[in-house]
C-alpha atoms as a PDB file:
ATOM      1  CA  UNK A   1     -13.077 -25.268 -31.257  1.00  0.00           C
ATOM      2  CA  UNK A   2     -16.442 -24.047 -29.920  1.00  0.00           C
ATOM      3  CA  UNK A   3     -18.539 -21.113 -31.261  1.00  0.00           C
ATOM      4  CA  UNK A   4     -21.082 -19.640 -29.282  1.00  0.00           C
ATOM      5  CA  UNK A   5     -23.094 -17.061 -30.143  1.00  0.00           C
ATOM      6  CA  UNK A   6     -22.993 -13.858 -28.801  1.00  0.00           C
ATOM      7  CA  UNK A   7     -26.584 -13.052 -28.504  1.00  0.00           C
ATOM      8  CA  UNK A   8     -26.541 -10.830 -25.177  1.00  0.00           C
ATOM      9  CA  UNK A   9     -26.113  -7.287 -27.439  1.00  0.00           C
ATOM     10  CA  UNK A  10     -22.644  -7.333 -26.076  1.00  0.00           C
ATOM     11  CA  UNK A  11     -20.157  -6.090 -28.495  1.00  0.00           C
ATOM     12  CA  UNK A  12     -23.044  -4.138 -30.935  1.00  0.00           C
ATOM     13  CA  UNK A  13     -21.421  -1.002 -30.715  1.00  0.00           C
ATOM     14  CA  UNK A  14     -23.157  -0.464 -26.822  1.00  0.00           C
ATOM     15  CA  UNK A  15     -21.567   0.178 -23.495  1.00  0.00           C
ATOM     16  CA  UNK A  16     -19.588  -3.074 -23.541  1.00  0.00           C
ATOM     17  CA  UNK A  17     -17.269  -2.250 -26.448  1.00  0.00           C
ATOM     18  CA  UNK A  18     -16.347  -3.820 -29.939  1.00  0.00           C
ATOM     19  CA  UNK A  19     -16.678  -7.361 -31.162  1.00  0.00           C
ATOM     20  CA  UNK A  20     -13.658  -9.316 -32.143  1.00  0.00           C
ATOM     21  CA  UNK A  21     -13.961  -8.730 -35.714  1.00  0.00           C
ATOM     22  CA  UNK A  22     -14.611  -4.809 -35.229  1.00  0.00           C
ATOM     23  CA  UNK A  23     -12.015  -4.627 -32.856  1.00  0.00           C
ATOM     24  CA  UNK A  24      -9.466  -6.480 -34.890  1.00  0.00           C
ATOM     25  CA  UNK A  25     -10.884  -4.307 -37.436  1.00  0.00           C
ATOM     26  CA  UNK A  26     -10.275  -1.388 -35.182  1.00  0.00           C
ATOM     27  CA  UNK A  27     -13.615  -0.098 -35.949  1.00  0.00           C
ATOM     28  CA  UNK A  28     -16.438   0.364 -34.253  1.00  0.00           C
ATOM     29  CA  UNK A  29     -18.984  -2.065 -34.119  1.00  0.00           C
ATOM     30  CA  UNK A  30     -22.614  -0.714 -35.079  1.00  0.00           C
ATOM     31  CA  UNK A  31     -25.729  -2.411 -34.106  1.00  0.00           C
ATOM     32  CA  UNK A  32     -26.682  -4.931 -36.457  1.00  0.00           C
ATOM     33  CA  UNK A  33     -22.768  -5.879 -37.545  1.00  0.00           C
ATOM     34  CA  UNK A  34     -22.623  -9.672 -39.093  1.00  0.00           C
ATOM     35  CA  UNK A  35     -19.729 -10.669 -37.411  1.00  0.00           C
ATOM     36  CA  UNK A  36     -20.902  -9.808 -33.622  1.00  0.00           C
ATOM     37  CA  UNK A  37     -23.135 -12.423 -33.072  1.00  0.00           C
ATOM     38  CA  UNK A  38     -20.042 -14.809 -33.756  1.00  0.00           C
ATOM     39  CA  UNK A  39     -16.668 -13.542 -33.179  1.00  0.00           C
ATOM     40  CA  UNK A  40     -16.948 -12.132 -29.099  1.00  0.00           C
ATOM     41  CA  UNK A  41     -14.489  -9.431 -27.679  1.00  0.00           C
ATOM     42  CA  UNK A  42     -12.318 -12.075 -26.080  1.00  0.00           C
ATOM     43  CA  UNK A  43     -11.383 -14.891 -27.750  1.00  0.00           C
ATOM     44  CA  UNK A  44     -12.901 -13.543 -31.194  1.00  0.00           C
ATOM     45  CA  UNK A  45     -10.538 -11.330 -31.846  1.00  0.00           C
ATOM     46  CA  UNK A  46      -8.020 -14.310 -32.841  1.00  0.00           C
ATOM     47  CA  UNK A  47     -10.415 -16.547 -34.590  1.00  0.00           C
ATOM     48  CA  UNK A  48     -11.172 -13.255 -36.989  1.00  0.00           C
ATOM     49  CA  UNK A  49      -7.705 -12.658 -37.366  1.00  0.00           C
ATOM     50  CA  UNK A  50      -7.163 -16.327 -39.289  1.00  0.00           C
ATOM     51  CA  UNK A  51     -10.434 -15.641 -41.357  1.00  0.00           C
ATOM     52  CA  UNK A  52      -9.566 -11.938 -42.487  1.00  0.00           C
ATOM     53  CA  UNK A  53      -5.956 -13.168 -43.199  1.00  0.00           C
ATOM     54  CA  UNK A  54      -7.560 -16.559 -44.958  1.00  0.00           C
ATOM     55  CA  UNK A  55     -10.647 -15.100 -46.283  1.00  0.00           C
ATOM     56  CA  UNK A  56     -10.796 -11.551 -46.066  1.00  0.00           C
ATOM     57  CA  UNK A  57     -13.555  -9.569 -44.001  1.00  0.00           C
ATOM     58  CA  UNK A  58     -15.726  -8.006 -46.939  1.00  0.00           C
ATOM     59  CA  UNK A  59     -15.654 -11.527 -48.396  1.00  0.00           C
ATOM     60  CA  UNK A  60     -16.778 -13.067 -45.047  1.00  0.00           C
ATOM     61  CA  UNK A  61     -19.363 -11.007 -44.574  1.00  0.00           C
ATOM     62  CA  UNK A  62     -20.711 -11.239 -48.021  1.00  0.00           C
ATOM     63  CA  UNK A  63     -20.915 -14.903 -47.324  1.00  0.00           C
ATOM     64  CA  UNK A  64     -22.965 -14.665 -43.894  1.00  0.00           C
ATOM     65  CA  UNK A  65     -25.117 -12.208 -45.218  1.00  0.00           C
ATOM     66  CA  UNK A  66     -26.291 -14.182 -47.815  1.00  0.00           C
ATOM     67  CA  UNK A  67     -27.560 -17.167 -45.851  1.00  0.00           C
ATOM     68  CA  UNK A  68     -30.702 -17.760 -43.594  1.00  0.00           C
ATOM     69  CA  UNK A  69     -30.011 -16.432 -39.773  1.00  0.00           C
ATOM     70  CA  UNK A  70     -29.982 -20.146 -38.794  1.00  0.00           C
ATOM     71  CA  UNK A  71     -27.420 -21.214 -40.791  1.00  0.00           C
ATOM     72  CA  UNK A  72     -24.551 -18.531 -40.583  1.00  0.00           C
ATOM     73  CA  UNK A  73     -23.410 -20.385 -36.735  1.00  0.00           C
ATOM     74  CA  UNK A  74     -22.631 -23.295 -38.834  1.00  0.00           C
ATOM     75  CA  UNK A  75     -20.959 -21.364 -41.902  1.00  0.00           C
ATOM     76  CA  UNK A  76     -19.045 -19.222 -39.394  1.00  0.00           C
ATOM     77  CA  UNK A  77     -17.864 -22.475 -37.269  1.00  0.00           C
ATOM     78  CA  UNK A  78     -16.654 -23.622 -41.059  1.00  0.00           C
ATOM     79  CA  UNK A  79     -15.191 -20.828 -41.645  1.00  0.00           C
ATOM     80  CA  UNK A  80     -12.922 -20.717 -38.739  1.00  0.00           C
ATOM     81  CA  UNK A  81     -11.865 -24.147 -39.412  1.00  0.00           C
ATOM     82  CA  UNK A  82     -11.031 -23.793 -42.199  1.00  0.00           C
ATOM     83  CA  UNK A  83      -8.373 -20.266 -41.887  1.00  0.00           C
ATOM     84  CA  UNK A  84      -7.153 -22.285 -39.140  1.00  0.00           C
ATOM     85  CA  UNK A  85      -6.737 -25.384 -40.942  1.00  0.00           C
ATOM     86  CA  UNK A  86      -5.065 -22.901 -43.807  1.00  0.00           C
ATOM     87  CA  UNK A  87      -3.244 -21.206 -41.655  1.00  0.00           C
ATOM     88  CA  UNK A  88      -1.411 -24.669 -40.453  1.00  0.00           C
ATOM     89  CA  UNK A  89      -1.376 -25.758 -44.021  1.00  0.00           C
ATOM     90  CA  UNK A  90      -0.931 -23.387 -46.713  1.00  0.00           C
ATOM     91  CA  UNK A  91      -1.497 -25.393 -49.477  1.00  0.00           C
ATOM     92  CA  UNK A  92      -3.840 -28.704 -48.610  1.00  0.00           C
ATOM     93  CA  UNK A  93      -5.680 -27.114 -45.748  1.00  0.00           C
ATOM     94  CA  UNK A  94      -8.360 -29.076 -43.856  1.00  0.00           C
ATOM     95  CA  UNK A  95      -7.898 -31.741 -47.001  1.00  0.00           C
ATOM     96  CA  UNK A  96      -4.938 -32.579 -46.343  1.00  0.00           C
ATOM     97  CA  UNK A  97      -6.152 -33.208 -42.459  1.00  0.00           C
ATOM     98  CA  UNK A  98      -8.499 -35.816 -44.132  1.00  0.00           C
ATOM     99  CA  UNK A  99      -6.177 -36.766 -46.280  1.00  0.00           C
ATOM    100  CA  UNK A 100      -4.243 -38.016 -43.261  1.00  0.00           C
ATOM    101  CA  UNK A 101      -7.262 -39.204 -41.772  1.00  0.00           C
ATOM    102  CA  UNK A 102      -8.037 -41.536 -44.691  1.00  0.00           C
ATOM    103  CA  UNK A 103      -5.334 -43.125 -44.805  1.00  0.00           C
ATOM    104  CA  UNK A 104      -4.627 -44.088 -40.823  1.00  0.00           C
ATOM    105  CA  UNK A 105      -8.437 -45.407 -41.785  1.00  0.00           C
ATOM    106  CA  UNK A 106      -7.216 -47.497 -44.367  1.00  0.00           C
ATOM    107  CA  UNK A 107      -4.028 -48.832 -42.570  1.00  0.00           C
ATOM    108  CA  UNK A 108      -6.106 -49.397 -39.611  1.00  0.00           C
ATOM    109  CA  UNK A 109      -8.419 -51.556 -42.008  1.00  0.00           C
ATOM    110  CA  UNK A 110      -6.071 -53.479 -43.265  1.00  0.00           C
ATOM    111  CA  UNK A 111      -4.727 -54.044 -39.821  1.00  0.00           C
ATOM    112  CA  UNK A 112      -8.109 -55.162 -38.710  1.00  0.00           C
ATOM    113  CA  UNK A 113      -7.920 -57.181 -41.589  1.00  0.00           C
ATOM    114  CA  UNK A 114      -5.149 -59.112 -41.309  1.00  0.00           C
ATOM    115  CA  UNK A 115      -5.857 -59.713 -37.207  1.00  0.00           C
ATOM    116  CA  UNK A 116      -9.247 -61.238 -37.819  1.00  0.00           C
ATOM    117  CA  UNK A 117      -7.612 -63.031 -40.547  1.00  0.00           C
ATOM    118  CA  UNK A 118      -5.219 -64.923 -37.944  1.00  0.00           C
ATOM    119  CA  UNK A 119      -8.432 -65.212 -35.281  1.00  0.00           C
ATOM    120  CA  UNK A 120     -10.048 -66.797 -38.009  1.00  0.00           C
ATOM    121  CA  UNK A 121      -6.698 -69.276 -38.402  1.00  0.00           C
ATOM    122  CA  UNK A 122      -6.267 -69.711 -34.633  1.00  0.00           C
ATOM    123  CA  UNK A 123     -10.025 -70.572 -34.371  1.00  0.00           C
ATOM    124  CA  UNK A 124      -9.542 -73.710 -36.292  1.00  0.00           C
ATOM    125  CA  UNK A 125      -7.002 -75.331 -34.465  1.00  0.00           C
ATOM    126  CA  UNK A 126      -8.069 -76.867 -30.996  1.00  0.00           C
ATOM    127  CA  UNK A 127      -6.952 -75.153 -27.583  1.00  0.00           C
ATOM    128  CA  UNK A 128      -3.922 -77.619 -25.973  1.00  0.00           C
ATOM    129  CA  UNK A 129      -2.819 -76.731 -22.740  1.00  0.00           C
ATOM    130  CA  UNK A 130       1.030 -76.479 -21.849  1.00  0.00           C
ATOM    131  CA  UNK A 131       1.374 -80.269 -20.976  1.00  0.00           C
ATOM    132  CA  UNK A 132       0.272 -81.108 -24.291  1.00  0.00           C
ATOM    133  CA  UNK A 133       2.591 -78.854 -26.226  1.00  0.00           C
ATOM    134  CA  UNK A 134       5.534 -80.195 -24.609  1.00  0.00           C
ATOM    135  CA  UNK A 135       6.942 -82.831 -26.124  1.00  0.00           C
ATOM    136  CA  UNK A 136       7.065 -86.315 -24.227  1.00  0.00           C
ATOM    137  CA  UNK A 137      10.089 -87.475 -22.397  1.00  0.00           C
ATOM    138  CA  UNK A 138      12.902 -89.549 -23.757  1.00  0.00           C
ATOM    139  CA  UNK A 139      12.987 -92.787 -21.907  1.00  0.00           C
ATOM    140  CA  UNK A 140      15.556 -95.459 -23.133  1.00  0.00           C
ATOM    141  CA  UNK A 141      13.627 -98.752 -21.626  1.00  0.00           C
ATOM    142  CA  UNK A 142      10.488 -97.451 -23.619  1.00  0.00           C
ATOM    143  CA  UNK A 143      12.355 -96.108 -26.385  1.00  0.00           C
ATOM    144  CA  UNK A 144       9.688 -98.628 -28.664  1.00  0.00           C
ATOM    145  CA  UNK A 145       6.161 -96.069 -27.971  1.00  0.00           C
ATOM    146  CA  UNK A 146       7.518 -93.684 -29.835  1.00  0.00           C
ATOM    147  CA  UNK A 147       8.348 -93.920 -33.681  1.00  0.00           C
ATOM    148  CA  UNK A 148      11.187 -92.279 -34.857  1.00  0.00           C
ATOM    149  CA  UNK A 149      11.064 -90.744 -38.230  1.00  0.00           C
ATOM    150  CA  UNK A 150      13.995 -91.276 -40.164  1.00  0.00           C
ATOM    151  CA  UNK A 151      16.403 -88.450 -40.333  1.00  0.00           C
ATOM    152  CA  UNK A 152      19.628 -86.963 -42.033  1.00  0.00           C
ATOM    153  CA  UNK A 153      21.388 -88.364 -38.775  1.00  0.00           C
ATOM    154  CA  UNK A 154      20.716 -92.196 -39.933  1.00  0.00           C
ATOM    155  CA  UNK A 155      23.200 -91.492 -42.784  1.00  0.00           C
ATOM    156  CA  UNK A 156      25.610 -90.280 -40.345  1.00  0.00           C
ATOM    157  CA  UNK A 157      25.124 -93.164 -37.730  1.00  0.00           C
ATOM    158  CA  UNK A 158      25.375 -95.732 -40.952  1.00  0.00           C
ATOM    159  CA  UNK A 159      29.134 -94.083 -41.614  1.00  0.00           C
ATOM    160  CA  UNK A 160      30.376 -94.102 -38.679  1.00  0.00           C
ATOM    161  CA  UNK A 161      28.903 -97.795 -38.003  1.00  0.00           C
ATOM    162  CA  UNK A 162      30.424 -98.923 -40.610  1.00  0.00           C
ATOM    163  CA  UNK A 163      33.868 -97.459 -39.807  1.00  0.00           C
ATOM    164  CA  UNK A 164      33.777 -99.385 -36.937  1.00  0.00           C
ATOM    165  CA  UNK A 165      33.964-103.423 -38.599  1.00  0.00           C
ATOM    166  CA  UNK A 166      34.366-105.399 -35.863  1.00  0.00           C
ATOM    167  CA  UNK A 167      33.317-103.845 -32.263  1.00  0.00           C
ATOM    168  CA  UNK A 168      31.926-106.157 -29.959  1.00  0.00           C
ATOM    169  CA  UNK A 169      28.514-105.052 -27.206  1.00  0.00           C
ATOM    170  CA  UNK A 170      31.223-102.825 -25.533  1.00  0.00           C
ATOM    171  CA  UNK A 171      32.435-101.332 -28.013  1.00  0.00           C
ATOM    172  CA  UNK A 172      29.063-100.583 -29.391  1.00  0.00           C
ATOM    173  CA  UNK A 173      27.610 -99.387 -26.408  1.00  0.00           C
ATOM    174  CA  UNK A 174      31.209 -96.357 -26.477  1.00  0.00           C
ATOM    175  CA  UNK A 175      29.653 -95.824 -30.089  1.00  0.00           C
ATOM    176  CA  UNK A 176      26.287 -95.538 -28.932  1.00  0.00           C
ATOM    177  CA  UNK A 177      27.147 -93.007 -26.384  1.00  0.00           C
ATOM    178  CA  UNK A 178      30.099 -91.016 -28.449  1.00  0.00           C
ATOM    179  CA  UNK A 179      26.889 -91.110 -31.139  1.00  0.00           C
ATOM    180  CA  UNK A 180      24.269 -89.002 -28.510  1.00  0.00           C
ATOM    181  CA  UNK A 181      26.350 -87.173 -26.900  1.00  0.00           C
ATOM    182  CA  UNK A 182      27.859 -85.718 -31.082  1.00  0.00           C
ATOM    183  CA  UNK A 183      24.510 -85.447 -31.711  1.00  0.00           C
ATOM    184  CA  UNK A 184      21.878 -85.422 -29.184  1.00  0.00           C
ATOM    185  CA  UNK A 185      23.806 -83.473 -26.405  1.00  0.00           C
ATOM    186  CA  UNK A 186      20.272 -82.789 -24.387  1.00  0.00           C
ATOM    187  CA  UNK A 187      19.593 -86.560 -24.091  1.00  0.00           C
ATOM    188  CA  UNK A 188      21.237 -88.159 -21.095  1.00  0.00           C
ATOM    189  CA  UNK A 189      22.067 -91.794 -21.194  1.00  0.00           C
ATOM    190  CA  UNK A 190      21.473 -93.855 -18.375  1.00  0.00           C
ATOM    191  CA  UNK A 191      25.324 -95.002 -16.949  1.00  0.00           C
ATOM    192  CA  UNK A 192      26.376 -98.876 -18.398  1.00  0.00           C
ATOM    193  CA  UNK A 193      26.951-101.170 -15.632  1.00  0.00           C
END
């Protein structure tokens, strides 16, 4: 909301009619009125109307006339805010628009916060590009590069092993295969010749 003053003599009670606040008033606006300087014909009218109903005009004009000339722009630019901000909100006002304020402040903080916080984590740990995130290829003739950790599945394979007293390379090799395929269904064994 923009206040300009009205400093033309338009709206003192000459040719070119009221001011906002005199006509709102319905009155007639005589030269040297407070509010003319402020509140102009057009758009004046309606910024008045939320300061008489918030403030009330003898009180308004009480308060401009006490201040310096070069302050009552910024008191009457305060005012209007304000009935406005009433208006809107009855009981907070403008607080409770800083109020609101505040706290999407604080929650963006704390956003802020946290994101820097995982930069900060991120930062730490070298850059690997996609072929070194992917894990390396299960290859049966060079099964020995790569250690195997020991897992909940030895337990298994030791049960059913020793269910099966007995089995000769054939038989282990069915065992072997019935084993991956249970167990490790996206490994593909190579066919037994």
């Amino acid at each position: 909301m923009m206040m300009t003053a009205n400093l033309n003599g338009g709206g003192r009670g000459g040719g070119e009619g009221p001011c906002g606040a005199c006509k709102f008033l319905r009155r007639k606006c005589v030269k040297g009125c407070v509010f003319a300087p402020y509140f102009d014909a057009d758009q004046g009218t309606a910024r008045f109307a939320a300061v008489h109903k918030v403030f009330g005009a003898s009180n308004a004009s009480k308060m401009l006339l006490r201040l310096p000339l070069h302050k009552r722009l910024d008191a009457v630019v305060t005012l209007c805010h304000e009935a406005m901000a009433r208006l809107r909100d009855p009981v907070y006002g403008s607080v409770g628009h800083l109020f609101s304020l505040q706290h999407q402040v604080m929650n963006l903080q704390a956003e802020l916060a946290h994101v820097q916080a995982l930069l900060s984590t991120f930062q730490r740990f070298p850059l690997q590009s996609p072929q070194q995130m992917q894990p390396p290829p299960f290859d049966l003739a060079h099964n020995n590069e790569y250690t195997m950790e020991p897992s909940n599945l030895d337990g298994v394979w030791e049960e059913e092993h020793l269910l099966q007293d007995g089995t000769e390379d054939g038989d282990f090799q069915e065992l072997a295969s019935q084993f991956v395929s249970r167990y490790l269904p996206a490994v593909k064994l190579p066919a037994c010749t």
